[in-house]
Every structure is written in C-alpha cells, then in structure tokens.
C-alpha atoms as a PDB file:
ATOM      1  CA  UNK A   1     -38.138 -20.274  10.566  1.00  0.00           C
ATOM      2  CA  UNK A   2     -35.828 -20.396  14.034  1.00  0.00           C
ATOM      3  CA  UNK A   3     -34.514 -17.224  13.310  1.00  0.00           C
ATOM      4  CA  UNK A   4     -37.989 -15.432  13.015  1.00  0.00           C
ATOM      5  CA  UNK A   5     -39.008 -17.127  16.044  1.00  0.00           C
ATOM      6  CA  UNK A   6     -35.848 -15.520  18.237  1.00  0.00           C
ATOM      7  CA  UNK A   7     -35.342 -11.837  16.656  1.00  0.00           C
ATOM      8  CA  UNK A   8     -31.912 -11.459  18.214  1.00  0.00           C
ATOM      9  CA  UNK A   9     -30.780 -14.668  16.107  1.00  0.00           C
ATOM     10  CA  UNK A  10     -32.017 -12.739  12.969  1.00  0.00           C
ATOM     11  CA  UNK A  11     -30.428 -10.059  13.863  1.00  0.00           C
ATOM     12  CA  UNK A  12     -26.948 -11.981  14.461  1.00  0.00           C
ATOM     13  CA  UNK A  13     -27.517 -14.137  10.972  1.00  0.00           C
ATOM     14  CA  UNK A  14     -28.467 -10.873   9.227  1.00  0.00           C
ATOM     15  CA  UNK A  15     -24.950  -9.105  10.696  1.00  0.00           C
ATOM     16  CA  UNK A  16     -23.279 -12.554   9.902  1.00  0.00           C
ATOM     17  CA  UNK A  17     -24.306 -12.921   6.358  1.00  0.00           C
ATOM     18  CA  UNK A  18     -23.371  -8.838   5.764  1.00  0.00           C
ATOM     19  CA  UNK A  19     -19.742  -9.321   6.959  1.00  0.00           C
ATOM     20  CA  UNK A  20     -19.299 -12.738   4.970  1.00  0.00           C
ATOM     21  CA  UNK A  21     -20.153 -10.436   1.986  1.00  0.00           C
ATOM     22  CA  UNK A  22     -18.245  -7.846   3.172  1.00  0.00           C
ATOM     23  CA  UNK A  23     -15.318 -10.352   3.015  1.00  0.00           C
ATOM     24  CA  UNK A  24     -15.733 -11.688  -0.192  1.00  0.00           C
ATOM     25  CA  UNK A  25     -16.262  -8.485  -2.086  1.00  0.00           C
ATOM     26  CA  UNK A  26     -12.684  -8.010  -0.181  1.00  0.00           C
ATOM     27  CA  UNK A  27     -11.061 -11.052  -1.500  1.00  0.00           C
ATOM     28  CA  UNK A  28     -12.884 -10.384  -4.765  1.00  0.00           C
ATOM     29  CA  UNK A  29     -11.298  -6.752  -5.363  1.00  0.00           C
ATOM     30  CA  UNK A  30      -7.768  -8.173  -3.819  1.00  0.00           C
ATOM     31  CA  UNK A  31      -7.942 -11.149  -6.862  1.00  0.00           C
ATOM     32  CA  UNK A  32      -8.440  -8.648  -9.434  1.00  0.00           C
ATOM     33  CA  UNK A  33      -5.668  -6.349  -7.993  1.00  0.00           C
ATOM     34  CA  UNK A  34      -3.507  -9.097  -8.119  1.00  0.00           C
ATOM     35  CA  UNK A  35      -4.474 -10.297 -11.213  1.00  0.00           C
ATOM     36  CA  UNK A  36      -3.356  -6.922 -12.428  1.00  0.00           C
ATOM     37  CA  UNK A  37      -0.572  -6.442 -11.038  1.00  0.00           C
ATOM     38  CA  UNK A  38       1.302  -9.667 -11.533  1.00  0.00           C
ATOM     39  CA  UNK A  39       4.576  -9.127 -13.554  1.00  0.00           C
ATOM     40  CA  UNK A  40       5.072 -12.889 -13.984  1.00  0.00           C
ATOM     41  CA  UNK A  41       1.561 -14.062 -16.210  1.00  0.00           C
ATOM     42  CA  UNK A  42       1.189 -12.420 -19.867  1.00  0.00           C
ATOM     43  CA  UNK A  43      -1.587 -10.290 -20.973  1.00  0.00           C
ATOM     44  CA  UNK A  44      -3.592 -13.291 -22.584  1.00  0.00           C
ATOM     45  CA  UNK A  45      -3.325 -15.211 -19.221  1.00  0.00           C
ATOM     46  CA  UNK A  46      -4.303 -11.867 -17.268  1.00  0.00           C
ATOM     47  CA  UNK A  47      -7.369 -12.124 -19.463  1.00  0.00           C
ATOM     48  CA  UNK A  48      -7.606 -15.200 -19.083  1.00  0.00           C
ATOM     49  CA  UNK A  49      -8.190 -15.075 -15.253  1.00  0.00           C
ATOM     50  CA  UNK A  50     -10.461 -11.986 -14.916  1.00  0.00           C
ATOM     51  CA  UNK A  51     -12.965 -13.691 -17.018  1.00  0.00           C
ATOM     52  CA  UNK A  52     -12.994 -16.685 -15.031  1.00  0.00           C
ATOM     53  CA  UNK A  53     -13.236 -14.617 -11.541  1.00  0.00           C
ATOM     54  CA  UNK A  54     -15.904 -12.362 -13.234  1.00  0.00           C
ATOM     55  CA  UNK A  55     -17.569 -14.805 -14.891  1.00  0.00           C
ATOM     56  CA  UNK A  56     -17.411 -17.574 -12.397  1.00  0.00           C
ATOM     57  CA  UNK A  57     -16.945 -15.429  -9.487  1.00  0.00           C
ATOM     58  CA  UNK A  58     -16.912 -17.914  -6.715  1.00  0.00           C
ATOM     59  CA  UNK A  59     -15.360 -20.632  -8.139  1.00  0.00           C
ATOM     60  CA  UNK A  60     -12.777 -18.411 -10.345  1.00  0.00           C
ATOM     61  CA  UNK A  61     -11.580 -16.709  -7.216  1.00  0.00           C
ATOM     62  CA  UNK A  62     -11.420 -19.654  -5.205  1.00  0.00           C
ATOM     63  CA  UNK A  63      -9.752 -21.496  -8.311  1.00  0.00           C
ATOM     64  CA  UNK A  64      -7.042 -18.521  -8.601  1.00  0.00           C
ATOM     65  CA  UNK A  65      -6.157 -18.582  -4.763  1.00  0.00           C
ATOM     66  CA  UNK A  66      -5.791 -22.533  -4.761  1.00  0.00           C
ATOM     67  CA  UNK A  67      -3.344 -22.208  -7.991  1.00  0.00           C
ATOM     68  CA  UNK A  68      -1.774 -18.538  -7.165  1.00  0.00           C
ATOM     69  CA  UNK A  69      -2.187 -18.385  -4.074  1.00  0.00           C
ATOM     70  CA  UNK A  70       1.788 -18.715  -2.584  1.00  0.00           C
ATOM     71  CA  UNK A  71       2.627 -15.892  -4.806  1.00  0.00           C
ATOM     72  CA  UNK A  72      -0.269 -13.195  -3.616  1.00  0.00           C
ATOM     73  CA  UNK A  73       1.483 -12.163  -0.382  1.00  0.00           C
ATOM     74  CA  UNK A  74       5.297 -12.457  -1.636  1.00  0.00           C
ATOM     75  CA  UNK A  75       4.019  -9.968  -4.368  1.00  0.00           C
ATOM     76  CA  UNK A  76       2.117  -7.732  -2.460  1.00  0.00           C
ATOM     77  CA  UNK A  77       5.080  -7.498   0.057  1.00  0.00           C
ATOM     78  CA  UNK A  78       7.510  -6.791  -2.945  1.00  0.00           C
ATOM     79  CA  UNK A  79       5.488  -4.129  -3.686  1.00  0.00           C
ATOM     80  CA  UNK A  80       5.210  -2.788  -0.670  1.00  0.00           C
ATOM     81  CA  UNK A  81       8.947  -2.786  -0.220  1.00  0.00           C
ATOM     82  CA  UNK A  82       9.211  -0.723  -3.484  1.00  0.00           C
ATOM     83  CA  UNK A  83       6.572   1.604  -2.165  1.00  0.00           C
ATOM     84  CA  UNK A  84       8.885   1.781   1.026  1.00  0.00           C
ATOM     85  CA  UNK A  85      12.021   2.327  -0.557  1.00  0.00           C
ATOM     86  CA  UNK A  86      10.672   5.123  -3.147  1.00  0.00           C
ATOM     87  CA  UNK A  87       9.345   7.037  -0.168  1.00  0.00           C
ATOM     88  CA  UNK A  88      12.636   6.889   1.818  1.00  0.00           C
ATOM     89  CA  UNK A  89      14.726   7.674  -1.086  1.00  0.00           C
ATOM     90  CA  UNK A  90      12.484  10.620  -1.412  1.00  0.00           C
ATOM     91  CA  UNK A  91      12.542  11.731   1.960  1.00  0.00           C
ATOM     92  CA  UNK A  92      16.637  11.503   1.747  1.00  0.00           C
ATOM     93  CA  UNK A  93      16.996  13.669  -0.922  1.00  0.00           C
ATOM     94  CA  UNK A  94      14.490  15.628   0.530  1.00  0.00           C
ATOM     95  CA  UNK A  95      15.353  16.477   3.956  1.00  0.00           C
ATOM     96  CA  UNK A  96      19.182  15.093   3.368  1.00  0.00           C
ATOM     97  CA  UNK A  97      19.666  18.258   0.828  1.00  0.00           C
ATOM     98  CA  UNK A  98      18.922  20.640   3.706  1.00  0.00           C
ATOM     99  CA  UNK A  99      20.323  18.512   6.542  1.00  0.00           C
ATOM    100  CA  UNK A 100      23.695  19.143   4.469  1.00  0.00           C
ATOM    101  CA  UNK A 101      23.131  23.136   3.946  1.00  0.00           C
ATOM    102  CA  UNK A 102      22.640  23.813   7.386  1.00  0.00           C
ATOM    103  CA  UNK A 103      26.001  21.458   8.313  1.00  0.00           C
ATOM    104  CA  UNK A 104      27.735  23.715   5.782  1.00  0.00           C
ATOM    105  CA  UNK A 105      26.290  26.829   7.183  1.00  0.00           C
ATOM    106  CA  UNK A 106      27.662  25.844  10.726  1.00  0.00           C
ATOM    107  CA  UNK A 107      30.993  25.263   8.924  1.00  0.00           C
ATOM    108  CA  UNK A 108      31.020  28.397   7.818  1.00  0.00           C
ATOM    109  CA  UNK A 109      30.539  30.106  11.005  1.00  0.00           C
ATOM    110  CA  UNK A 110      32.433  27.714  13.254  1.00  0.00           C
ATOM    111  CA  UNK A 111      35.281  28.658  10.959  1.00  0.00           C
ATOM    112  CA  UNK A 112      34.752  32.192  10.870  1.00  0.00           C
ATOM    113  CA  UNK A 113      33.705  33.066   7.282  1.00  0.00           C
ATOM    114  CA  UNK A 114      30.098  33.895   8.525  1.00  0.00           C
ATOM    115  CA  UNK A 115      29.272  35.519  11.800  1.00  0.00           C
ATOM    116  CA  UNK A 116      26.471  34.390  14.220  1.00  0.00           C
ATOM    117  CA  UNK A 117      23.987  37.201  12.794  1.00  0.00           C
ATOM    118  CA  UNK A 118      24.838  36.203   9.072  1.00  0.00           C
ATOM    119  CA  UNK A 119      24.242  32.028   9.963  1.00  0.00           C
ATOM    120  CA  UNK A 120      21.143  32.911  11.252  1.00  0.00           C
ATOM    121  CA  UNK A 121      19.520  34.969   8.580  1.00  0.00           C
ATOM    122  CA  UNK A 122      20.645  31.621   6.143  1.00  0.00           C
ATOM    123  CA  UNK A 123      19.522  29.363   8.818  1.00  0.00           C
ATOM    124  CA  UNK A 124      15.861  31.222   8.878  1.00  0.00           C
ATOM    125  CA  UNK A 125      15.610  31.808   5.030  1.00  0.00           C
ATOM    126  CA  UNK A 126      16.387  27.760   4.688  1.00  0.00           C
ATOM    127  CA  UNK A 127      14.170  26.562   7.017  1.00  0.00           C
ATOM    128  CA  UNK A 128      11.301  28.725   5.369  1.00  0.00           C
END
C-alpha cells in the first residue's frame, strides 16, 4: 500500500525488482554455462545438476554456487586464457608470416639482389 501512496517509490520498487531479475536470470544462464562446461564432473553429475537448477531453480543455483562455487571463476579464467592464447597464436602466424617476407624482401635489396623498384612492386603485391 506505501508504494501506491508515493508513485516515485513504485516506480523505484518496480525498477528494483526488474534489475534483481535481471540478475538472477544472469546468474541463472552463468550456472548452466558452467555446468556445461566443467571438464572435472561426468555426464551423469552434469545431469545431475541441471535438473536440480531447472527444477529447483532458486535453491539449485544457490545450492551449486555454495558447493562449486571456488571453481566457477578459476574455470572461467582458464578458459579465457585459452581463448587468449588461441587468438595470439593466430595473430602470430598471421601477421608473423608477412612480418618475415617483408624482412626478407629488405634483405634482398639491402644486399643487392633486388633493386628499389623491384622491392617495391613485392612490398605492394604483399601488403594487398
């Protein structure tokens, strides 16, 4: 009844209660994801859990958290580290492969075997 009586207040518990939700559906989807994602629990365990934090959603999420918990950010940053090193491999043997032409092309002319004209037609037709 308060709140009616003082429309801003609605307003704020109305914006209050959205975010809350907004946070658990959050924590929700993150459980799950880690639920999937875990290398260290069988498939029967994996099961196990997404019942309970379907099923029981409150109580199976807060459950999993309380006995998981530790684990959820050590995993998620091991991940991330994987994700890290994959893309900076890839950009080495990417841009490293080309980084090493050109070098060799400026060998080539700073010893004479190409001319200036010559190193930069290969220069151009690498870089395009």
């Amino acid at each position: 009844m308060l709140a009616y009586d003082f429309p801003v207040l609605g307003a704020f518990l109305t914006m209050l209660w959205f975010f809350l939700w907004v946070m658990w559906l959050f924590l929700l989807f993150r459980t799950i994801s880690d639920v999937l994602r875990s290398d260290d629990i069988a498939g029967g365990a994996k099961l196990g859990w997404m019942l309970v934090v379907l099923v029981f959603p409150y109580l199976g999420v807060f459950a999993y958290v309380m006995v998981r918990g530790e684990g959820m950010a050590r995993r998620e940053a091991e991940r991330r580290q994987r994700i890290e090193e994959a893309f900076h491999s890839h950009m080495l043997a990417a841009h490293g492969g080309l980084s090493g032409e050109l070098t060799e092309l400026a060998r080539l002319r700073d010893r004479g075997v190409i001319d200036e004209d010559e190193f930069q037609q290969q220069k151009a037709r690498l870089l395009a």
